[in-house]
Protein backbone atom coordinates (compact mmCIF):
# COMPACT_ATOMS: atom_id res chain seq x y z
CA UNK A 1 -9.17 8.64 -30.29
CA UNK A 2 -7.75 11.12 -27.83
CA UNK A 3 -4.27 12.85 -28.16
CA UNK A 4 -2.05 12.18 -25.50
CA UNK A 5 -1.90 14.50 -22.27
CA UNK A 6 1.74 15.59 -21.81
CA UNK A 7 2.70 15.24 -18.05
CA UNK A 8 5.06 17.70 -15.75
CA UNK A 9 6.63 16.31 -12.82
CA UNK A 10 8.76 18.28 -11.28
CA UNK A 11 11.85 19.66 -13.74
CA UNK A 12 10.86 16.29 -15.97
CA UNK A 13 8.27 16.96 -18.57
CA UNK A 14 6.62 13.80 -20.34
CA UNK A 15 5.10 12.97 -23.61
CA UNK A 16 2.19 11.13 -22.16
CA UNK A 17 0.98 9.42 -19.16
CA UNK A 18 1.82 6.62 -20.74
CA UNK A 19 5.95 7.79 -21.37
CA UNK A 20 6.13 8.88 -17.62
CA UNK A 21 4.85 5.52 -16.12
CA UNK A 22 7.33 3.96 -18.28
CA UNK A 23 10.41 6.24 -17.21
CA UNK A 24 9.54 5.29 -13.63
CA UNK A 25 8.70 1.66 -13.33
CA UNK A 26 11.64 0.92 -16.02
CA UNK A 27 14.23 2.03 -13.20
CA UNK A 28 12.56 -0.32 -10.89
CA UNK A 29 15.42 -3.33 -11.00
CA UNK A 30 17.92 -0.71 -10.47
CA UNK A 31 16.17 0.39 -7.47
CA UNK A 32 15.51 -2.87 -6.22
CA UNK A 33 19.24 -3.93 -6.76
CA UNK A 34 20.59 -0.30 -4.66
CA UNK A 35 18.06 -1.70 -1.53
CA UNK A 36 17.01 1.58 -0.42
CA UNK A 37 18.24 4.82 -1.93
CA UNK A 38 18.07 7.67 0.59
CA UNK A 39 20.10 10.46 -2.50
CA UNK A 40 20.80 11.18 -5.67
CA UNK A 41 19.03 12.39 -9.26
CA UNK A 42 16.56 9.51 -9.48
CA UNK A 43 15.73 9.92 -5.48
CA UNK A 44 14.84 13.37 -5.84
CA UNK A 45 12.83 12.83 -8.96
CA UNK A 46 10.91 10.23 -7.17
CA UNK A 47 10.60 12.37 -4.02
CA UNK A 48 8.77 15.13 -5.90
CA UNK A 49 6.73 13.00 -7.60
CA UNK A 50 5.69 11.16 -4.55
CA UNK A 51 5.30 14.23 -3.20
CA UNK A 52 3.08 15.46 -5.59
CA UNK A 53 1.44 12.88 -5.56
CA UNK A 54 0.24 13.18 -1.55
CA UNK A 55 -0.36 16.61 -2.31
CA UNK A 56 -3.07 15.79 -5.09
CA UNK A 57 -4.42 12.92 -3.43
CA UNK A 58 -6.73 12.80 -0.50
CA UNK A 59 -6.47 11.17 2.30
CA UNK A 60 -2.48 10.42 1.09
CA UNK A 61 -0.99 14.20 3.32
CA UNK A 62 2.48 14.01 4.37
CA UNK A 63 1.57 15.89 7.53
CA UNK A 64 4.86 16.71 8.46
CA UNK A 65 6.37 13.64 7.43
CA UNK A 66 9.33 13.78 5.13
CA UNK A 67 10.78 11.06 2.32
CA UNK A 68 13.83 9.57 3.66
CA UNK A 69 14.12 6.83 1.05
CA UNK A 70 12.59 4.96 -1.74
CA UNK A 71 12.89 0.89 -2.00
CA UNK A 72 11.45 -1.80 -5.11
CA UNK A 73 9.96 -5.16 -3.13
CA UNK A 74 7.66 -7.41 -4.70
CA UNK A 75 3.89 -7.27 -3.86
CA UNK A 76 1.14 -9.90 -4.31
CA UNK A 77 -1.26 -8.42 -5.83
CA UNK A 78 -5.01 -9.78 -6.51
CA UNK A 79 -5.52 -8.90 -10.50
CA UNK A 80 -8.92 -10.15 -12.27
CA UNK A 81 -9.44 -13.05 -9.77
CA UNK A 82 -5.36 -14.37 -10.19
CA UNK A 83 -2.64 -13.41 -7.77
CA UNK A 84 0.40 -11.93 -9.49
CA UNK A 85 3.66 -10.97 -7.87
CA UNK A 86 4.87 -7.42 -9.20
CA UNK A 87 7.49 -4.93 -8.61
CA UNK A 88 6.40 -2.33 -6.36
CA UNK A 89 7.67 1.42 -5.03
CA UNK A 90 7.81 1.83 -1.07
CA UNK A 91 8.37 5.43 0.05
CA UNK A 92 10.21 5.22 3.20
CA UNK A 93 9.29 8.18 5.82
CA UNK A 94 10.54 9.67 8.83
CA UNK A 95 8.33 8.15 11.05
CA UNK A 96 9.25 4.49 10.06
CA UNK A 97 6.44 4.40 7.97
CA UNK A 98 6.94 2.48 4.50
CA UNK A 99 3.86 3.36 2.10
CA UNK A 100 3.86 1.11 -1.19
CA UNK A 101 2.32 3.12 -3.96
CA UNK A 102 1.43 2.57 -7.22
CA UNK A 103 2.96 4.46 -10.60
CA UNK A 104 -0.11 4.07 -12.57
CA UNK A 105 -2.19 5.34 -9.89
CA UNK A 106 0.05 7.86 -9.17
CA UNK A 107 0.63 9.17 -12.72
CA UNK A 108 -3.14 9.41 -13.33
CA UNK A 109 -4.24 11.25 -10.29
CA UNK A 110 -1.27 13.99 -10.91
CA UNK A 111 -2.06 14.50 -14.34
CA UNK A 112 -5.53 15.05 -13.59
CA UNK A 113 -4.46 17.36 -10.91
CA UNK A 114 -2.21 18.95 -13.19
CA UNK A 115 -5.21 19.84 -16.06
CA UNK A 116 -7.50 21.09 -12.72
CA UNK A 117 -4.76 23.40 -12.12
CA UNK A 118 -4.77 24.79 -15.76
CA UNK A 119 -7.80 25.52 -15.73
């Protein structure tokens, strides 16, 4: 069994992949409940981990584009042949765009961008 890959994002430093998926998707009613939230802690620890997350994805570039807010709607999403209805993240950005993106996916693809870097 593999040890668990602690995770940076940002000034926040996580246990595991596993500990910062949680710490994100457990503030999702509280998002959801604000509507859209455009400052604060939380919106700036969600803006550099979007952020981050652009950066270490491709196709996913900001170019130019900045995060003016983050919203929680619910998504139908097709899972193993059923259709579920889940919480999901929106980035809002300044050119009216609203991305949905996904924690997991998000999380993974940073970390393994993160252990590239170390390298």
């Amino acid at each position: 069994m593999g040890r668990s890959m602690p995770v940076k994002i940002g000034l926040k430093e996580f246990t595991s992949k596993k500990a910062a998926v949680s710490y994100f998707l457990d503030k999702r009613e509280e998002v959801r409940n604000a509507g859209v939230i455009t400052n604060g802690i939380f919106f700036d620890e969600l803006k550099v981990f979007f952020t981050l997350y652009c950066d270490s994805c491709p196709g996913w570039g900001l170019n130019g584009r900045l995060v003016t807010g983050f919203s929680v709607k619910s998504e139908k999403r097709l899972i193993n042949g059923n259709w579920i209805t889940t919480l999901c993240y929106e980035a809002q950005l300044s050119n009216k765009e609203c991305r949905p993106f996904s924690i997991q996916e998000a999380v993974k693809v940073i970390a393994k961008s993160s252990a590239t870097n170390d390298l």
